[in-house]
Protein backbone atom coordinates (compact mmCIF):
# COMPACT_ATOMS: atom_id res chain seq x y z
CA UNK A 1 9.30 -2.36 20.87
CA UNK A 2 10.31 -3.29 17.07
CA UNK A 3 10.22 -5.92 15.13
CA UNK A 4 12.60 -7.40 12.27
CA UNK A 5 11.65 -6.59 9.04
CA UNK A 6 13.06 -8.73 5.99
CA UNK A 7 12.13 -7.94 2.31
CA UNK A 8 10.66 -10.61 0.29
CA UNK A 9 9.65 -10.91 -3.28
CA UNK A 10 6.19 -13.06 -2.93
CA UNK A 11 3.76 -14.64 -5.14
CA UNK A 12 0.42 -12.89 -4.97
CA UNK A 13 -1.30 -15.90 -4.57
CA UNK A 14 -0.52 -16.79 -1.40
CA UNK A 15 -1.16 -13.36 0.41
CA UNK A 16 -4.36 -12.83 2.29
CA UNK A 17 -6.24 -9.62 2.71
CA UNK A 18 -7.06 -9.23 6.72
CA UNK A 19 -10.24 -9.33 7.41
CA UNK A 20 -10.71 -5.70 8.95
CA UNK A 21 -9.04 -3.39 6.36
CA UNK A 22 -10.95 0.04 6.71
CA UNK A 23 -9.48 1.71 3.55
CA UNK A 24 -11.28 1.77 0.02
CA UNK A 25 -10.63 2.91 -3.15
CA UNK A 26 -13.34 4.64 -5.44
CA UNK A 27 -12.82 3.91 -9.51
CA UNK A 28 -11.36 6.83 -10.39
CA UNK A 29 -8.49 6.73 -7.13
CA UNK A 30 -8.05 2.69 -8.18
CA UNK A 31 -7.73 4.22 -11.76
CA UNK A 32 -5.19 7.21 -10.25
CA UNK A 33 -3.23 4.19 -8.39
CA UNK A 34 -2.94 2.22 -11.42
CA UNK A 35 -1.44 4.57 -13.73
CA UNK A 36 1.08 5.60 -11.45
CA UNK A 37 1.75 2.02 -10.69
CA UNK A 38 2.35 1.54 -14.37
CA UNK A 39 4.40 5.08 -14.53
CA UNK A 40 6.56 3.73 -11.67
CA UNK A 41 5.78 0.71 -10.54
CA UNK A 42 5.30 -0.37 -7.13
CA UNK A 43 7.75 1.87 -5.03
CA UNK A 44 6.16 1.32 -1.92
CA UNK A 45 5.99 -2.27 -0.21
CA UNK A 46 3.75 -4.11 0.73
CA UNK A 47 4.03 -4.81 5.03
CA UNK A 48 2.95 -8.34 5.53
CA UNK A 49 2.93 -10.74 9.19
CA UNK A 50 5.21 -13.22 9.69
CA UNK A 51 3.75 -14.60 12.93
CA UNK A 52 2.71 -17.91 12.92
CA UNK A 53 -0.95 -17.34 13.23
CA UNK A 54 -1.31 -14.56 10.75
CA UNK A 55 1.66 -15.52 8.39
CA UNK A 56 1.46 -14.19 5.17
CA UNK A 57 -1.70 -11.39 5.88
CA UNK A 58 -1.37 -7.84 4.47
CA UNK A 59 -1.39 -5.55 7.33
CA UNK A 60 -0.88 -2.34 4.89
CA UNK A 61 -0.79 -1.86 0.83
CA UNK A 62 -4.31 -3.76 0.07
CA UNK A 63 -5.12 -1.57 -2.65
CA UNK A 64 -0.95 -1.71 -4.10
CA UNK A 65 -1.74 -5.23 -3.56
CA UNK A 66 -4.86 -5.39 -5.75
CA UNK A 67 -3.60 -2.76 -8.44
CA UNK A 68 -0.41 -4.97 -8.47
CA UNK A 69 -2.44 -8.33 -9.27
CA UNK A 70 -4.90 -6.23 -12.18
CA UNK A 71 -1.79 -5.57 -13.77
CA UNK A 72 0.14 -8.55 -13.44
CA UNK A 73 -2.05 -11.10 -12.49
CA UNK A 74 -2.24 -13.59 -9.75
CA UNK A 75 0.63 -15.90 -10.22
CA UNK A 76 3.06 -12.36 -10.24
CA UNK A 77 5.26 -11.59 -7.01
CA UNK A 78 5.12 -8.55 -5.30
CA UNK A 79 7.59 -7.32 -2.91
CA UNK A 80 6.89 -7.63 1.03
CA UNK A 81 7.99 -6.23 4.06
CA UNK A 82 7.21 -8.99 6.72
CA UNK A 83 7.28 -8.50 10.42
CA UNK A 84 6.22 -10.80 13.10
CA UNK A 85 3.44 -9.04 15.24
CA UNK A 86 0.15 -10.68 17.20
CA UNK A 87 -3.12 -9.90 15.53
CA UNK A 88 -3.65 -7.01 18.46
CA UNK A 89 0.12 -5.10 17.38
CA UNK A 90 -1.39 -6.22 13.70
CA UNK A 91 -4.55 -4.13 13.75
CA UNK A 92 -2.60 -1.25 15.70
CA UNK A 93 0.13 -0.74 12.82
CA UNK A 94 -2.96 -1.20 10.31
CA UNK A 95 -4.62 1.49 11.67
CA UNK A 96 -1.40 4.01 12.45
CA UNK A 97 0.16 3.54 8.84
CA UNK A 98 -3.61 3.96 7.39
CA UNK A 99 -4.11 7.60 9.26
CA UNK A 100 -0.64 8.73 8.90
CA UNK A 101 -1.52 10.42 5.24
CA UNK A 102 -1.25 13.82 6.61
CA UNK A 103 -3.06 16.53 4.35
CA UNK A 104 -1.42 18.93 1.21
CA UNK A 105 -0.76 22.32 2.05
CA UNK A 106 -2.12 24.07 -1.27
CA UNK A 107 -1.16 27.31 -0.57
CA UNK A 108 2.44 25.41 -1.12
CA UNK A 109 1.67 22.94 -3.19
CA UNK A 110 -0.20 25.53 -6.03
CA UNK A 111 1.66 28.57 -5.32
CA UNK A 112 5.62 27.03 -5.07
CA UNK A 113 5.83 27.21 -8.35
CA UNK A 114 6.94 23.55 -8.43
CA UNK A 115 3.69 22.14 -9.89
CA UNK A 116 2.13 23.10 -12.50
CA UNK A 117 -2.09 22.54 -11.74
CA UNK A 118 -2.55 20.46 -14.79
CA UNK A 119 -0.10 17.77 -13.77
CA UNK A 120 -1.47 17.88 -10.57
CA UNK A 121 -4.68 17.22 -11.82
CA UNK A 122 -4.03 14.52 -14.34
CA UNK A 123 -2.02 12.73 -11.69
CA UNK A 124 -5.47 12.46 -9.35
């Protein structure tokens, strides 16, 4: 089963963190996030509910979120994804989008000649 999905340019303000988010940043990765976020900007969406009794909570880009509002503050908008699911399809779509960050092949990634190892390692 999906779900619509509009796109939405929101204020930060009036986004809520849910209250069971199991991904954290250290310094250094917040750090990482925020210079590419200033390189690029914020590429990726942020996937918010729509349903009545979670409107307006982040189901997945917390730490976009929070990078986003250090740079720009508060009062900035951000664009959203939303989609209307119940709190139980909520924390499932939390939890898939959160593991789906696969790993790097660095046999590929190091010896495609693509990359150079310095880049890779200023970009975190």
């Amino acid at each position: 089963m999906t779900s619509d999905i509009s796109i939405v340019m929101v204020p930060c303000s009036v986004l809520k963190c849910n209250e069971y988010n199991p991904r954290t940043l250290t310094r250094k990765q917040f750090f990482d996030l925020q210079e590419s976020y200033k390189s690029f900007g914020c590429v990726k969406n942020i996937v918010v509910n729509s349903n009545k009794d979670r409107f307006n909570t982040i189901i997945d880009g917390h730490q976009r979120y929070h990078v986003h509002m250090s740079i720009h503050g508060r009062d900035s908008k951000i664009a959203c994804n939303y989609v209307d699911l119940s709190y139980e399809r909520e924390r499932e779509l939390n939890v898939r989008l959160n593991k789906s960050g696969g790993t790097f092949d660095y046999e590929i990634l190091l010896g495609s000649g693509h990359f150079d190892e310095a880049d890779l390692l200023d970009w975190g």
